[in-house]
Protein backbone atom coordinates (compact mmCIF):
# COMPACT_ATOMS: atom_id res chain seq x y z
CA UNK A 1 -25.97 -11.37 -40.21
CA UNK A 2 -29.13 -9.48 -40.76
CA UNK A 3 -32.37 -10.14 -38.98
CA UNK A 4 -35.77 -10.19 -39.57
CA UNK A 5 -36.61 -9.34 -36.44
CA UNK A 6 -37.70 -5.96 -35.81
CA UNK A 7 -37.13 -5.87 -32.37
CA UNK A 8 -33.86 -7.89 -31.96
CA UNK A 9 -32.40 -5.20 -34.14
CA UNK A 10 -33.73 -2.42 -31.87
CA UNK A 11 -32.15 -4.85 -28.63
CA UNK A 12 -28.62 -4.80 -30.50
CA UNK A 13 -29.15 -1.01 -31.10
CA UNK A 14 -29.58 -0.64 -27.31
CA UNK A 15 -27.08 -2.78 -26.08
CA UNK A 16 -24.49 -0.44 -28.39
CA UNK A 17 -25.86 2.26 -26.71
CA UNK A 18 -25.24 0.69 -23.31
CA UNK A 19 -21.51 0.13 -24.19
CA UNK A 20 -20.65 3.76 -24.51
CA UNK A 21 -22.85 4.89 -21.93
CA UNK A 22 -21.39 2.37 -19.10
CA UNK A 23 -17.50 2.65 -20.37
CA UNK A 24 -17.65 6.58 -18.24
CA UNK A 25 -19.04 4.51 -14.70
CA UNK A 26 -16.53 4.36 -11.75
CA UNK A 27 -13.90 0.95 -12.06
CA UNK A 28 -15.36 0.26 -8.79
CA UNK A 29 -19.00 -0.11 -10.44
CA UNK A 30 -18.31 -3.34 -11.57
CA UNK A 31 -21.16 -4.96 -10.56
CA UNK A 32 -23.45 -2.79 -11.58
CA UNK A 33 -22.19 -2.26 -15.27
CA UNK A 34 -21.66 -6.19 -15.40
CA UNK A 35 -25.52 -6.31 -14.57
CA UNK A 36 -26.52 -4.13 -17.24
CA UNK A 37 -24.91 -6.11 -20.11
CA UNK A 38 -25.66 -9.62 -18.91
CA UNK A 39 -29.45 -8.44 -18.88
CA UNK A 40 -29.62 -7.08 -22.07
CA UNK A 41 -27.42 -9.89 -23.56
CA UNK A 42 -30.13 -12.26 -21.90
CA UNK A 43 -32.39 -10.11 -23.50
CA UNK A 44 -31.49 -10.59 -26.96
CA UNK A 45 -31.09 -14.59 -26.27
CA UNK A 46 -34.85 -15.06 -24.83
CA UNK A 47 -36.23 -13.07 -27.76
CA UNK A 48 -34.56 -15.48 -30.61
CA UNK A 49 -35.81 -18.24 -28.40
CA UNK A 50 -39.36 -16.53 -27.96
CA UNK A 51 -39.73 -16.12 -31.54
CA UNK A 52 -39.15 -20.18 -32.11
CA UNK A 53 -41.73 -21.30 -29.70
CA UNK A 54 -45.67 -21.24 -30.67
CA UNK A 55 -47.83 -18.36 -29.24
CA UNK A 56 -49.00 -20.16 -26.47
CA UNK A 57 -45.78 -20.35 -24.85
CA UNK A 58 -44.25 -17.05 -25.48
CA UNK A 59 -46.46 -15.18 -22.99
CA UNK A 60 -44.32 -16.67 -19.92
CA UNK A 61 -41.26 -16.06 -21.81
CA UNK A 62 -42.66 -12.49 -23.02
CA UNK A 63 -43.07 -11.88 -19.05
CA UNK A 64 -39.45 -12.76 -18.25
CA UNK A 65 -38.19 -10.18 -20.62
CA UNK A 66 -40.36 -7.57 -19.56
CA UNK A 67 -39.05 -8.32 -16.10
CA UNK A 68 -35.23 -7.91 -17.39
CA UNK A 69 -36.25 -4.61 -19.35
CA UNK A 70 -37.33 -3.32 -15.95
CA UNK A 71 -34.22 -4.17 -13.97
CA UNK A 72 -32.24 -2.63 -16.20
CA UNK A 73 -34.21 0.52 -15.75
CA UNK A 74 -33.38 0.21 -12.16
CA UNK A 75 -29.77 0.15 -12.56
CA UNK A 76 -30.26 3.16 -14.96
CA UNK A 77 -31.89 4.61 -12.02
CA UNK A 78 -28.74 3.70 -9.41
CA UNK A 79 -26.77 4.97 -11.91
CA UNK A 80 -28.40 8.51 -12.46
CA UNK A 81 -28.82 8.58 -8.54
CA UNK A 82 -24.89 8.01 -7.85
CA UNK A 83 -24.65 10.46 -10.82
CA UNK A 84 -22.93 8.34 -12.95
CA UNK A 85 -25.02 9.52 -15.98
CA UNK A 86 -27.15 12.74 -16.78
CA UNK A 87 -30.94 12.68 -16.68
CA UNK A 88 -30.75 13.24 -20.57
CA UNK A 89 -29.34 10.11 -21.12
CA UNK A 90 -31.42 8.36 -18.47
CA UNK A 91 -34.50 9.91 -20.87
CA UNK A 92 -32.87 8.47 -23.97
CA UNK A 93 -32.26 4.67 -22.06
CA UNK A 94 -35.58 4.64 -20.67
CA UNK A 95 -37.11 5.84 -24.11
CA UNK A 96 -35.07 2.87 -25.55
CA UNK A 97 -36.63 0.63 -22.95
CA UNK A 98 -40.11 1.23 -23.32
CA UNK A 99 -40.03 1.05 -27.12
CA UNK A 100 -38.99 -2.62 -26.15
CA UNK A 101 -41.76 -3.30 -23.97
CA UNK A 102 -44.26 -1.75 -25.96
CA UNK A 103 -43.34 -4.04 -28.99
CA UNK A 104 -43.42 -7.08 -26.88
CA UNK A 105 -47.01 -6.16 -25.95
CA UNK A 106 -47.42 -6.26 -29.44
């Protein structure tokens, strides 16, 4: 299914990316990894659903994603801390992540 949607292509792009970075973290990093796909996979949702509501309302919604985007940057962060991925690749997620905010901002 293609999409119109500029940025829910770029969230789909990112979540791919987030697949083969998190297959390398520890077994025992469960949490963590599930955490990282559940937010961007709730991601994704609240952006179809922000894009059906009228501009007045999207602003809250708009906030919560923002708010996801950021938590994922802090697992990224755990993650490059335990060493679980390199700094280059923390560069390239975090990249990834602004782009996202930046387009919500509009």
């Amino acid at each position: 299914m293609k999409d119109n949607l500029l940025i829910a292509n770029n969230i789909k792009k990112m979540i791919n990316y987030f697949d083969k970075i998190i297959i390398n973290f520890p077994r025992n990093e469960f949490v963590l990894k599930d955490k990282i796909i559940k937010n961007s996979y709730e991601i994704l949702e609240l952006v179809y659903f922000t894009n059906e509501l009228n501009p007045k309302d999207r602003i809250i919604y708009q906030k919560r994603i923002i708010s996801k985007v950021k938590m994922i940057d802090y697992y990224f962060k755990i993650s490059l801390d335990k060493k679980y991925i390199s700094y280059k690749k923390y560069t390239k997620v975090g990249n990834c992540l602004s782009g996202i905010v930046k387009s919500l901002y509009g």
